[in-house]
PDB file of N, CA and C in Angstrom:
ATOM      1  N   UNK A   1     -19.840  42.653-112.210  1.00  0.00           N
ATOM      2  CA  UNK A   1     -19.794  43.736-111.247  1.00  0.00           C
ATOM      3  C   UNK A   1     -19.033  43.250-110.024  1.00  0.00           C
ATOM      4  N   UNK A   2     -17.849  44.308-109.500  1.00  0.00           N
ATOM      5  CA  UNK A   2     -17.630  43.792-108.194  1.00  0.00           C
ATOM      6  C   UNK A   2     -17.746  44.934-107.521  1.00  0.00           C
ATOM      7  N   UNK A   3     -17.577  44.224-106.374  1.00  0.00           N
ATOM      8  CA  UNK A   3     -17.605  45.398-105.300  1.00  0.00           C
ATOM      9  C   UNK A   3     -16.351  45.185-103.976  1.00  0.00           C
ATOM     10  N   UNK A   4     -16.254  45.992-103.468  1.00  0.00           N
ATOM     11  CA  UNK A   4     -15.397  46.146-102.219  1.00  0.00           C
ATOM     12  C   UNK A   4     -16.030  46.951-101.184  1.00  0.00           C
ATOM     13  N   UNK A   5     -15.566  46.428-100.023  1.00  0.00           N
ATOM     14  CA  UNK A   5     -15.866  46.578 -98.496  1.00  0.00           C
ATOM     15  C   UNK A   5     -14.382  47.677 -98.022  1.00  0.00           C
ATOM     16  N   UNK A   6     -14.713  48.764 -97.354  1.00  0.00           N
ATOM     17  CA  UNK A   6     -13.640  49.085 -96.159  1.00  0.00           C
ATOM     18  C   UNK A   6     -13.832  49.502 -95.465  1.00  0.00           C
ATOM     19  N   UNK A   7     -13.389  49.588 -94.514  1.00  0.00           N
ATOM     20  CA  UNK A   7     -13.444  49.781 -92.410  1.00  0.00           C
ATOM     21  C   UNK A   7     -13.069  51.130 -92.316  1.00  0.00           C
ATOM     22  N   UNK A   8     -13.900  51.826 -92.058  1.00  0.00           N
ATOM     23  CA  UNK A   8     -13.329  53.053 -91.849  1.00  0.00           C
ATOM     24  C   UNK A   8     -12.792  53.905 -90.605  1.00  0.00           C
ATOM     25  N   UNK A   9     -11.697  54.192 -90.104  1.00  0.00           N
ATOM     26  CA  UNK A   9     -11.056  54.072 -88.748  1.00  0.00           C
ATOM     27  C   UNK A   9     -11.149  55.583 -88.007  1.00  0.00           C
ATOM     28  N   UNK A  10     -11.779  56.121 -87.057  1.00  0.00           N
ATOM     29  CA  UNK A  10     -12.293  57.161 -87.356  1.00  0.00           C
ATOM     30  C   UNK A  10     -10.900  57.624 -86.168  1.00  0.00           C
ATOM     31  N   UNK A  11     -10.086  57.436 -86.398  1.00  0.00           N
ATOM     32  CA  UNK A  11      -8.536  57.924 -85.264  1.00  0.00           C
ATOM     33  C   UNK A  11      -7.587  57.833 -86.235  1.00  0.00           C
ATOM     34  N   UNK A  12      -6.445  58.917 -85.406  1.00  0.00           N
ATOM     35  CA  UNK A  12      -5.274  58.933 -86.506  1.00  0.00           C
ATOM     36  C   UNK A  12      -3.951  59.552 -85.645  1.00  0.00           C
ATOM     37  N   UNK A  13      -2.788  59.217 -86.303  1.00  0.00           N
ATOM     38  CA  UNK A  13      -1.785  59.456 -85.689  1.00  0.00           C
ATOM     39  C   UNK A  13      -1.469  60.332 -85.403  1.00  0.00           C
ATOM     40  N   UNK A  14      -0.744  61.067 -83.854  1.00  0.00           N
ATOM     41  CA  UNK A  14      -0.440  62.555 -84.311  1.00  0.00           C
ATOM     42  C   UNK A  14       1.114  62.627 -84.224  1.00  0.00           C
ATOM     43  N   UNK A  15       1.443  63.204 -84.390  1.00  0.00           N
ATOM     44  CA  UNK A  15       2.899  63.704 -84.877  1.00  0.00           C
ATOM     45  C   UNK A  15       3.672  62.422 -84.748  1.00  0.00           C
ATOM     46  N   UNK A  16       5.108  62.252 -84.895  1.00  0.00           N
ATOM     47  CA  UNK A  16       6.334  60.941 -85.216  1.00  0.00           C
ATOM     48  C   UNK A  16       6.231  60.115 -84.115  1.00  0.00           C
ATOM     49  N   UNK A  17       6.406  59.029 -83.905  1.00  0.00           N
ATOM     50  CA  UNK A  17       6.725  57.859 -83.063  1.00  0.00           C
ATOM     51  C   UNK A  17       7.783  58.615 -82.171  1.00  0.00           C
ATOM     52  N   UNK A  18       7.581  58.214 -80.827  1.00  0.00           N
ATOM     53  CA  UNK A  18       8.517  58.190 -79.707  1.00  0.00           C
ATOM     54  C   UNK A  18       9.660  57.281 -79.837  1.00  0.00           C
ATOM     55  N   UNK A  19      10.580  56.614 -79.831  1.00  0.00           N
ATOM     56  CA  UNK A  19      11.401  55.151 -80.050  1.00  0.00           C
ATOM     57  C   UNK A  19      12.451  55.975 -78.554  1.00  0.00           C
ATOM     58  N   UNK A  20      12.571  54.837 -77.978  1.00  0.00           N
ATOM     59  CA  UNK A  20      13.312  54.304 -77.194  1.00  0.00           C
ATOM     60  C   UNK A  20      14.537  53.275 -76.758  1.00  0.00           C
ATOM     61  N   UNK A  21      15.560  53.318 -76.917  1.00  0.00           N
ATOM     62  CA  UNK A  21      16.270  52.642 -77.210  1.00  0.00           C
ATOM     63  C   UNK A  21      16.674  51.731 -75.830  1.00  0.00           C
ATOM     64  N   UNK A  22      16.915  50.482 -75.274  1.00  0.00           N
ATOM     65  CA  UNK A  22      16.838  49.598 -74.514  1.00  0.00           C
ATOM     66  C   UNK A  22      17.945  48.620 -74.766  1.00  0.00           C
ATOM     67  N   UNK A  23      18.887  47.925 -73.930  1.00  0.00           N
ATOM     68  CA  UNK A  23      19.557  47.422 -74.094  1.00  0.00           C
ATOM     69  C   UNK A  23      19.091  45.683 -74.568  1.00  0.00           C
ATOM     70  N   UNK A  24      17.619  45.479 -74.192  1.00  0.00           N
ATOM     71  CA  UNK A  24      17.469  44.029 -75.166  1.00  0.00           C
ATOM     72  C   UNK A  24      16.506  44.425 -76.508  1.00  0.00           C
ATOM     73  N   UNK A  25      16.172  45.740 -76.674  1.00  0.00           N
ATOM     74  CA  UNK A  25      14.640  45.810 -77.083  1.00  0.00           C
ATOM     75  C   UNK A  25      14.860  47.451 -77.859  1.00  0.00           C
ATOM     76  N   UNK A  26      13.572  47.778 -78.342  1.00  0.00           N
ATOM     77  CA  UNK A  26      13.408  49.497 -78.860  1.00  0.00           C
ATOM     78  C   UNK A  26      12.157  49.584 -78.025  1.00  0.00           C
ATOM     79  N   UNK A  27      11.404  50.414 -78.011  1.00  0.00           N
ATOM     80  CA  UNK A  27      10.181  50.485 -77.370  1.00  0.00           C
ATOM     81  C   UNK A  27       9.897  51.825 -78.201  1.00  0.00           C
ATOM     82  N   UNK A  28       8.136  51.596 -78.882  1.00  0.00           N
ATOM     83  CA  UNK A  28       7.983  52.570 -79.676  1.00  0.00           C
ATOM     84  C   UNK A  28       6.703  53.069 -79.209  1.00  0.00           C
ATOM     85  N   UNK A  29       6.448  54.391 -78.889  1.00  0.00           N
ATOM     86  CA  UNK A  29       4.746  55.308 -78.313  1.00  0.00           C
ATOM     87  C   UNK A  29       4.614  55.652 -79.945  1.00  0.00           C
ATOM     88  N   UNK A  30       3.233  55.629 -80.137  1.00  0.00           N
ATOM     89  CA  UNK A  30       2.700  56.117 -81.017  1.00  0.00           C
ATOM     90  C   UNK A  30       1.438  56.780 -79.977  1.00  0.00           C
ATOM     91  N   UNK A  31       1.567  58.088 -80.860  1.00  0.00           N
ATOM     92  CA  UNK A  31       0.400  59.101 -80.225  1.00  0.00           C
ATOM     93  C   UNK A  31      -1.102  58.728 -80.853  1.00  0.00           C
ATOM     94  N   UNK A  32      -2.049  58.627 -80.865  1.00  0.00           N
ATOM     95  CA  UNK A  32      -3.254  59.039 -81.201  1.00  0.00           C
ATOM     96  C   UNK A  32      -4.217  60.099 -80.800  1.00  0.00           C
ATOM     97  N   UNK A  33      -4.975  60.453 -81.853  1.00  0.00           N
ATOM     98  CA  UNK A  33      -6.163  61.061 -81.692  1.00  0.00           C
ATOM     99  C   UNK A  33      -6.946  61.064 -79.844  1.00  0.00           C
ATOM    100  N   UNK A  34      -7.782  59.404 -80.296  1.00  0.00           N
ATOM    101  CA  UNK A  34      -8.367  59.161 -79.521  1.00  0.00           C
ATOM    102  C   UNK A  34      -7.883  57.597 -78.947  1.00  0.00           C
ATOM    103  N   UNK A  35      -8.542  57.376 -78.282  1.00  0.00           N
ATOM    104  CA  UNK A  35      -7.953  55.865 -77.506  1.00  0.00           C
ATOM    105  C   UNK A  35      -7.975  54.931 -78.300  1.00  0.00           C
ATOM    106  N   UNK A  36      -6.677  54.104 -78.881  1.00  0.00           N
ATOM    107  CA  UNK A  36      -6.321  53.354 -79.714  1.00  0.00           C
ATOM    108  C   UNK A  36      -6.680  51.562 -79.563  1.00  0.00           C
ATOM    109  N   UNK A  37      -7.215  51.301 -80.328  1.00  0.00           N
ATOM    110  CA  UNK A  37      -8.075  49.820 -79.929  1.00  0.00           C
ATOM    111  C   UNK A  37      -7.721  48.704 -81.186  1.00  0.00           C
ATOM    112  N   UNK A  38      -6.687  49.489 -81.752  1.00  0.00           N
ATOM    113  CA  UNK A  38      -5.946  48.134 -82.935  1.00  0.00           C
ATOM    114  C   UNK A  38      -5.319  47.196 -82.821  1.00  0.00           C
ATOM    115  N   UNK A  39      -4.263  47.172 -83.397  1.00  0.00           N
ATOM    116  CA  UNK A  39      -2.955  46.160 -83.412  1.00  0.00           C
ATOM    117  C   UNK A  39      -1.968  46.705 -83.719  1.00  0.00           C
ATOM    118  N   UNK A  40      -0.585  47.011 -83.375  1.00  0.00           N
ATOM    119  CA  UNK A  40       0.949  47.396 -83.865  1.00  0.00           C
ATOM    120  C   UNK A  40       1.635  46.285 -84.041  1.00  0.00           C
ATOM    121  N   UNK A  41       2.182  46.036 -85.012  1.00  0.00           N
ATOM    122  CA  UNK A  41       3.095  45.081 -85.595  1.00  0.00           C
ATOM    123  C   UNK A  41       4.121  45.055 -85.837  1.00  0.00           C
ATOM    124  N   UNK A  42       5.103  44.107 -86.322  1.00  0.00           N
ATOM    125  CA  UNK A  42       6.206  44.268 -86.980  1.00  0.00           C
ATOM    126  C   UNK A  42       6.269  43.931 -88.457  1.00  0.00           C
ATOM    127  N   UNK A  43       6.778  44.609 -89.378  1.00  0.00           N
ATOM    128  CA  UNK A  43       6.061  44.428 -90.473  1.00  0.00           C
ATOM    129  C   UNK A  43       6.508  43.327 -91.173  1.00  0.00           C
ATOM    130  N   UNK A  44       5.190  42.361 -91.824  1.00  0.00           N
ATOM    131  CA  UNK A  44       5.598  40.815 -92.217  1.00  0.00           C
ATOM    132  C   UNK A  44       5.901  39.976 -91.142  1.00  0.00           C
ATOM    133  N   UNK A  45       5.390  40.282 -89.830  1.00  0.00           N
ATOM    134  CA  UNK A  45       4.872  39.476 -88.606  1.00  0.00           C
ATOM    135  C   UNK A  45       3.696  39.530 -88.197  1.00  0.00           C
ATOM    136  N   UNK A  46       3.010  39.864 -88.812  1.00  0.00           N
ATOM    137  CA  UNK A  46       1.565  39.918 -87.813  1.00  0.00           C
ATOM    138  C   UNK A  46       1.159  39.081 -87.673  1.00  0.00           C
ATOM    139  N   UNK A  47       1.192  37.838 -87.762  1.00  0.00           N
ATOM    140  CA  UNK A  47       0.868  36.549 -87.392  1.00  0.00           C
ATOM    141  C   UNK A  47       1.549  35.716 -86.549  1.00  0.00           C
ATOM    142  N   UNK A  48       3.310  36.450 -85.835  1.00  0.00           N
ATOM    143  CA  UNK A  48       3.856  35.890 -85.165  1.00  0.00           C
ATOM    144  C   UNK A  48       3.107  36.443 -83.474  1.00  0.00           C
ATOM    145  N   UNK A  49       3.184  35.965 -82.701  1.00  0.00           N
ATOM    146  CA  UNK A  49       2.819  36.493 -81.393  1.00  0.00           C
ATOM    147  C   UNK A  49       3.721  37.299 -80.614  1.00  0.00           C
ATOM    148  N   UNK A  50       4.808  36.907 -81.125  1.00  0.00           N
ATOM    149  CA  UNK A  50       6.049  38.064 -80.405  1.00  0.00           C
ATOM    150  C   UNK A  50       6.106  39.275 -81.386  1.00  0.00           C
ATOM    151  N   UNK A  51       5.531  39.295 -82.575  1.00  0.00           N
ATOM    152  CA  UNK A  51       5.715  40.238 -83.113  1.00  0.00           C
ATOM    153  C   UNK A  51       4.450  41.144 -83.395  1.00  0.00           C
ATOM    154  N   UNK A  52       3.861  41.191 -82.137  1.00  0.00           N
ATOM    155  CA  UNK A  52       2.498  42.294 -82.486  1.00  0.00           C
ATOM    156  C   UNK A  52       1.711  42.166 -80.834  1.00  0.00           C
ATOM    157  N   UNK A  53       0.808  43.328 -80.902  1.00  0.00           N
ATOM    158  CA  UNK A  53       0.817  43.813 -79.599  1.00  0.00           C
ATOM    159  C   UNK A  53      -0.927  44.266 -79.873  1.00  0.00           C
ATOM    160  N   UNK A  54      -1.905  43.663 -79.861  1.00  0.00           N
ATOM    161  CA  UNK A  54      -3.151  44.203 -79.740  1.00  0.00           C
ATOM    162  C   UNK A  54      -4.169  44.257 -78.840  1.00  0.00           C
ATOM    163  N   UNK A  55      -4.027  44.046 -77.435  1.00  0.00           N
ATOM    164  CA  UNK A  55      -4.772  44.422 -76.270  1.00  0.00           C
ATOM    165  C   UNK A  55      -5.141  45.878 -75.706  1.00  0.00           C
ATOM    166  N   UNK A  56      -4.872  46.949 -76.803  1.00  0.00           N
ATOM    167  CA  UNK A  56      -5.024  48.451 -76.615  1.00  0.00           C
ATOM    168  C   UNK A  56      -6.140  48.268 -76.090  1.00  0.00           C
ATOM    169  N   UNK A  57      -7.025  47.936 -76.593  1.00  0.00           N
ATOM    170  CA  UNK A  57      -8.895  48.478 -75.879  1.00  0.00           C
ATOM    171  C   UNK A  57      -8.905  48.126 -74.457  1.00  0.00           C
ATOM    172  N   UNK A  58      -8.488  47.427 -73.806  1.00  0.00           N
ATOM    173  CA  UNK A  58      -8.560  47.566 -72.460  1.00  0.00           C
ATOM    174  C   UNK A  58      -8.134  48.451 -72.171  1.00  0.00           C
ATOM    175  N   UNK A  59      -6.128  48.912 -72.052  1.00  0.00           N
ATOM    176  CA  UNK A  59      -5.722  50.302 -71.684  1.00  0.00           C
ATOM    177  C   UNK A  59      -6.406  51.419 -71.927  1.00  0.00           C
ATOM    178  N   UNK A  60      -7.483  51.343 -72.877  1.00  0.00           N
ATOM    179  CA  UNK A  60      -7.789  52.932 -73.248  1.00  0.00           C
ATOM    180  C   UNK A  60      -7.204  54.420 -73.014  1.00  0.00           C
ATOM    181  N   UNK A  61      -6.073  54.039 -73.985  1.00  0.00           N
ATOM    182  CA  UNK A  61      -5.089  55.041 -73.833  1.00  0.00           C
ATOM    183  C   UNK A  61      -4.785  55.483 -75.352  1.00  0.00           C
ATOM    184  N   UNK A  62      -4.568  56.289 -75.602  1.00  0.00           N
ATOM    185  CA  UNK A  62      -3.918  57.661 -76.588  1.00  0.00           C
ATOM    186  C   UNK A  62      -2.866  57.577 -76.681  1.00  0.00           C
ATOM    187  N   UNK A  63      -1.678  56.400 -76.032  1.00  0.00           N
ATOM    188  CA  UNK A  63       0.041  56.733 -76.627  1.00  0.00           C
ATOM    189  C   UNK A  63       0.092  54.907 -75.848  1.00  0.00           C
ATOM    190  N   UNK A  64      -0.423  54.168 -77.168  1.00  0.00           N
ATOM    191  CA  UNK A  64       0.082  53.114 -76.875  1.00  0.00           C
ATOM    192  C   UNK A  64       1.435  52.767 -77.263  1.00  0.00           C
ATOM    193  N   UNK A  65       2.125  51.657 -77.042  1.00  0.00           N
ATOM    194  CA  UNK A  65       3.522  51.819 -77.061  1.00  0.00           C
ATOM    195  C   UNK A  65       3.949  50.196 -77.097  1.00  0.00           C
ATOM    196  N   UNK A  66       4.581  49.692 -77.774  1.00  0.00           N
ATOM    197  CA  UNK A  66       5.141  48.583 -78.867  1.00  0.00           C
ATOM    198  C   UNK A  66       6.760  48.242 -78.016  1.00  0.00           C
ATOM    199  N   UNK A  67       6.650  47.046 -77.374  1.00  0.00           N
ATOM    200  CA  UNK A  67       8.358  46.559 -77.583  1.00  0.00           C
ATOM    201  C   UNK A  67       8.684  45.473 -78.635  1.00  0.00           C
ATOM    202  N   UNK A  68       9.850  46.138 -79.107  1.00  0.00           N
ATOM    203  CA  UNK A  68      10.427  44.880 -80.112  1.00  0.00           C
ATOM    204  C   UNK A  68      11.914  44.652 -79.584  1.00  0.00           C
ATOM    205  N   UNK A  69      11.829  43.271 -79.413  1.00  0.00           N
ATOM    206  CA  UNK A  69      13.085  42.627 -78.300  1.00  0.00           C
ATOM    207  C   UNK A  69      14.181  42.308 -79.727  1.00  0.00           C
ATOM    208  N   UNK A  70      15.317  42.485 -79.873  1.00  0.00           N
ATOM    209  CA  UNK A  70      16.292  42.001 -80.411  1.00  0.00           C
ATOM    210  C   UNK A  70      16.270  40.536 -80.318  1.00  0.00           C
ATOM    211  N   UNK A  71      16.622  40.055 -81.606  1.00  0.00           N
ATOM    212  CA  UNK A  71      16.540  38.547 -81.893  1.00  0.00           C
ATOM    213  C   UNK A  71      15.027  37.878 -82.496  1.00  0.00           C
ATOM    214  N   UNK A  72      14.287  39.041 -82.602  1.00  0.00           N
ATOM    215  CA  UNK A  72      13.090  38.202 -82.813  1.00  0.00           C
ATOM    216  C   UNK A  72      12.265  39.300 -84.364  1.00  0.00           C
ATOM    217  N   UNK A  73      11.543  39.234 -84.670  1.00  0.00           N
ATOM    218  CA  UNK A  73      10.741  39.895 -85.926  1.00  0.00           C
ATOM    219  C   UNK A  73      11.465  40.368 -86.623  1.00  0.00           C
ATOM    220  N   UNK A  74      12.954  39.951 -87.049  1.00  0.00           N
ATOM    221  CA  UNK A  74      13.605  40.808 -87.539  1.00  0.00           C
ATOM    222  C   UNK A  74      14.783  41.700 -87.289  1.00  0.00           C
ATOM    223  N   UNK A  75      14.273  42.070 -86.005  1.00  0.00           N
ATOM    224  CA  UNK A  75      15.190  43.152 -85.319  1.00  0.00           C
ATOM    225  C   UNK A  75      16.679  42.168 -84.803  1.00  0.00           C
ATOM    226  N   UNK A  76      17.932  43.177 -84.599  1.00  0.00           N
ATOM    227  CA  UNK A  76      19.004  42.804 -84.667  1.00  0.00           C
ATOM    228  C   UNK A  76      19.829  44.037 -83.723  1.00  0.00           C
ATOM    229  N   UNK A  77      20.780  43.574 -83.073  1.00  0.00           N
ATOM    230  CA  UNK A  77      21.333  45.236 -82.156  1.00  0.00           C
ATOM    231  C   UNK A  77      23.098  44.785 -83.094  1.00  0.00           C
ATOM    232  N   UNK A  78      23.445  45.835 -83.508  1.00  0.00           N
ATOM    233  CA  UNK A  78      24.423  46.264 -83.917  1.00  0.00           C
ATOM    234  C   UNK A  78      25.468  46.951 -83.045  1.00  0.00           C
ATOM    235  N   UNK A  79      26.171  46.583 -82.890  1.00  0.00           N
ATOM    236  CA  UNK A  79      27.038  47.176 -81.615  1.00  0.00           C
ATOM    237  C   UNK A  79      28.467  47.350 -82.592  1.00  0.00           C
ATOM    238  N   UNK A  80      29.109  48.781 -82.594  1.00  0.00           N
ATOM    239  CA  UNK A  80      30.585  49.430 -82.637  1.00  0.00           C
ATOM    240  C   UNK A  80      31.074  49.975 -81.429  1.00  0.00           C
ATOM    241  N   UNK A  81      32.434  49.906 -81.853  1.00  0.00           N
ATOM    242  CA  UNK A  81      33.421  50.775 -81.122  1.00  0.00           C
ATOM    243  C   UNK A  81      34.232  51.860 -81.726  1.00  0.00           C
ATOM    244  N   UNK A  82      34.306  53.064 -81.326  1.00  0.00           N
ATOM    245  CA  UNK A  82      35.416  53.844 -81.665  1.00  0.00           C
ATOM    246  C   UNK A  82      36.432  54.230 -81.449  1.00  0.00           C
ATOM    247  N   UNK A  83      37.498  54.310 -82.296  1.00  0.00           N
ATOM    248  CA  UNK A  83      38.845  54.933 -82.070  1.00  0.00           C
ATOM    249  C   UNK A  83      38.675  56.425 -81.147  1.00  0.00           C
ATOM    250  N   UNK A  84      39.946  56.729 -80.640  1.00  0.00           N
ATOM    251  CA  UNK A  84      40.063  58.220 -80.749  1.00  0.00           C
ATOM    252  C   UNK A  84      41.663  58.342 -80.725  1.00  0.00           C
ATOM    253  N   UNK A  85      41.958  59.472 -80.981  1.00  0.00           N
ATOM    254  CA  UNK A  85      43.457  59.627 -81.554  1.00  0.00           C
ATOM    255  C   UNK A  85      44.004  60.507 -79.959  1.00  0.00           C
ATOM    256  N   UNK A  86      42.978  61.221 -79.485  1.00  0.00           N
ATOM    257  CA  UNK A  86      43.678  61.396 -77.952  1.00  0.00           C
ATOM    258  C   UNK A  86      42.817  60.734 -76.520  1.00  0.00           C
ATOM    259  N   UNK A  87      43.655  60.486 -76.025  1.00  0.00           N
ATOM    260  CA  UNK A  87      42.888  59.579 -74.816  1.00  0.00           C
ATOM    261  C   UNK A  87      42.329  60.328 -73.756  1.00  0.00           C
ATOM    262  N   UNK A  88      40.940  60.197 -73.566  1.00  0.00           N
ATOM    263  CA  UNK A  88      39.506  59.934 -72.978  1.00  0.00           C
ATOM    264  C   UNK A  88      40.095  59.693 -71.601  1.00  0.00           C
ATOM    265  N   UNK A  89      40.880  60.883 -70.497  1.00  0.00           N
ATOM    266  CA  UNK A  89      41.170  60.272 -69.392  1.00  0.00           C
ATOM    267  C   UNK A  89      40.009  61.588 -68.008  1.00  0.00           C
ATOM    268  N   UNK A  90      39.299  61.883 -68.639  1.00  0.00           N
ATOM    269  CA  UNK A  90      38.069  62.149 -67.303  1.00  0.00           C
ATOM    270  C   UNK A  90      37.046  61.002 -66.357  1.00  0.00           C
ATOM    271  N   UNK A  91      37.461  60.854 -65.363  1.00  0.00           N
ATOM    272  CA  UNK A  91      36.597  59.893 -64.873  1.00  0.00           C
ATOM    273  C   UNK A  91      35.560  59.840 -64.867  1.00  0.00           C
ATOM    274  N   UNK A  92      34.457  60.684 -65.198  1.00  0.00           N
ATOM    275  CA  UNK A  92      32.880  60.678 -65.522  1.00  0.00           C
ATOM    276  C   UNK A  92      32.774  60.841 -67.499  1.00  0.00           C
ATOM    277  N   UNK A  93      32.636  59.685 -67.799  1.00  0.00           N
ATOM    278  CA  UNK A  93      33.152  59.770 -69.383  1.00  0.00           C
ATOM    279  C   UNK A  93      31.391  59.791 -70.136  1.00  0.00           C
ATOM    280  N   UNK A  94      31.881  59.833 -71.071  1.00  0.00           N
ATOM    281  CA  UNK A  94      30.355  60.307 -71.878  1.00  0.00           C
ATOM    282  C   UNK A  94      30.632  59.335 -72.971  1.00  0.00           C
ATOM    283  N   UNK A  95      29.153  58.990 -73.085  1.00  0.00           N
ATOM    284  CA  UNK A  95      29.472  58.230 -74.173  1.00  0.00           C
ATOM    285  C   UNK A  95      27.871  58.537 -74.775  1.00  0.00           C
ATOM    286  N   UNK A  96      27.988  58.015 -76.272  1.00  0.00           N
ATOM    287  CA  UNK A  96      26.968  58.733 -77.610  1.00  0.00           C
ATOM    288  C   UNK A  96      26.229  57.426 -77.899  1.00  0.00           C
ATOM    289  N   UNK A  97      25.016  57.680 -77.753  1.00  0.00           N
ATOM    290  CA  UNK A  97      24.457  56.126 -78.395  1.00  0.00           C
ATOM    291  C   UNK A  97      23.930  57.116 -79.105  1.00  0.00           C
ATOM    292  N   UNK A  98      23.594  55.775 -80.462  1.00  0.00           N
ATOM    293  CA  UNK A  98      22.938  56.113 -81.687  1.00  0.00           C
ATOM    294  C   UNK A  98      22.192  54.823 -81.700  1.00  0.00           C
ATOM    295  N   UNK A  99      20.591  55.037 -81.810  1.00  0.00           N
ATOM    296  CA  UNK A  99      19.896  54.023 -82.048  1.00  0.00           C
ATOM    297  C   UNK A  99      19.182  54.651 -83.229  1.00  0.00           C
ATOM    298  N   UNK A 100      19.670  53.499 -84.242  1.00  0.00           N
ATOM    299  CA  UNK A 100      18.539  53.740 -85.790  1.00  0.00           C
ATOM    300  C   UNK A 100      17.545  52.745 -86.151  1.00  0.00           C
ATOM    301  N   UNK A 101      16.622  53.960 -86.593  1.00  0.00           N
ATOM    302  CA  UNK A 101      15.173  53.030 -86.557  1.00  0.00           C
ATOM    303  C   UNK A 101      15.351  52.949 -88.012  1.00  0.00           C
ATOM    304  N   UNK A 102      14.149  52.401 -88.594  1.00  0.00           N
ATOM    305  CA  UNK A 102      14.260  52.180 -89.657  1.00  0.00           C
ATOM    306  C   UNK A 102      12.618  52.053 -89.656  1.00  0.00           C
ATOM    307  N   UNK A 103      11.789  52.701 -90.421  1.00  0.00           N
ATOM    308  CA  UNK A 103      10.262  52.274 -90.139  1.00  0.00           C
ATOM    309  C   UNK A 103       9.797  51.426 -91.082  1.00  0.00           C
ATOM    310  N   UNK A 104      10.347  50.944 -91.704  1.00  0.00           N
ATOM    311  CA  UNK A 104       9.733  49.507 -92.511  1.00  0.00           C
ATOM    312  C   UNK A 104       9.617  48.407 -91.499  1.00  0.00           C
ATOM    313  N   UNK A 105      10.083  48.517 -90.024  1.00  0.00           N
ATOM    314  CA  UNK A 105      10.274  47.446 -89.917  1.00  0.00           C
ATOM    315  C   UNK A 105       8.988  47.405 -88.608  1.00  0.00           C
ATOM    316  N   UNK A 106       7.910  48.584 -88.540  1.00  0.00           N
ATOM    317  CA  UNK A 106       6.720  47.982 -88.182  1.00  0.00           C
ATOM    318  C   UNK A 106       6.015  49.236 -88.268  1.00  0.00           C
ATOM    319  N   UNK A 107       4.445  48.622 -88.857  1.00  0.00           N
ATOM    320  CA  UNK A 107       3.431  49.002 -88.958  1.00  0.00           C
ATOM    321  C   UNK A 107       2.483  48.832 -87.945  1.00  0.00           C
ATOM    322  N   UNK A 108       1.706  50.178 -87.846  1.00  0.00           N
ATOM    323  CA  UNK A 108       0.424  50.320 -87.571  1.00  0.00           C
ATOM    324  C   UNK A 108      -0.844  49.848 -88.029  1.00  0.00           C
ATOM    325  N   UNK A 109      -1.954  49.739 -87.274  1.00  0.00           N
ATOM    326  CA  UNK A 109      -2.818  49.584 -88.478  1.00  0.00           C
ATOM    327  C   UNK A 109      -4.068  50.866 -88.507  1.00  0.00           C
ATOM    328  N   UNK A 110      -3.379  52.099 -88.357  1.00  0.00           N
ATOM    329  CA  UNK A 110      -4.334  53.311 -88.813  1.00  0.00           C
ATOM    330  C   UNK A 110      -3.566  53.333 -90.069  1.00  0.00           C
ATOM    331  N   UNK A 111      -4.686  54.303 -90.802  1.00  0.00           N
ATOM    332  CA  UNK A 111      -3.956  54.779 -92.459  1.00  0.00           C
ATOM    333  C   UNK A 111      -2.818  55.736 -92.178  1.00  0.00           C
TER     334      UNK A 111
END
């Protein structure tokens, strides 16, 4: 006979991650239910210290929020440039960032 044990977590996520894009870092809000008292990770770091963030229960807050610094758990900043075929001559110029997440690359620990 065996048996198994599980923790049952009585909070849960509400709608998609916030992500933030930062010139060393991403910075990610996750919403909850109720005031979040886990751990956020990077996934296949949770044992590194730069790569996980679990002091929520003090904040007692509902949109705790995760930085992951480039160069470390994984993470990497990808930087392009683009062509253009006519020249960009307004002096207040615009420019398009695209920051892509990818969510394998950290976990929560609600279900």
């Amino acid at each position: 006979i065996s048996t198994s044990q599980s923790i049952s977590i009585d909070n849960e996520i509400v709608g998609d991650p916030d992500i933030e894009c930062l010139d060393e870092e991403i910075r990610i809000w996750v919403k909850t239910r109720k005031p979040f008292a886990g751990r956020i990770y990077a996934k296949g770091k949770a044992d590194n210290e730069e790569c996980y963030k679990d002091d929520f229960a003090r904040e007692r807050t509902q949109k705790p929020h995760f930085d992951l610094r480039f160069g470390i758990c994984g993470m990497r900043s990808l930087r392009s440039v683009s062509t253009y075929t006519e020249p960009l001559c307004n002096p207040s110029m615009v420019y398009l960032l695209t920051c892509y997440f990818f969510p394998s690359i950290f976990r929560d620990t609600l279900p």
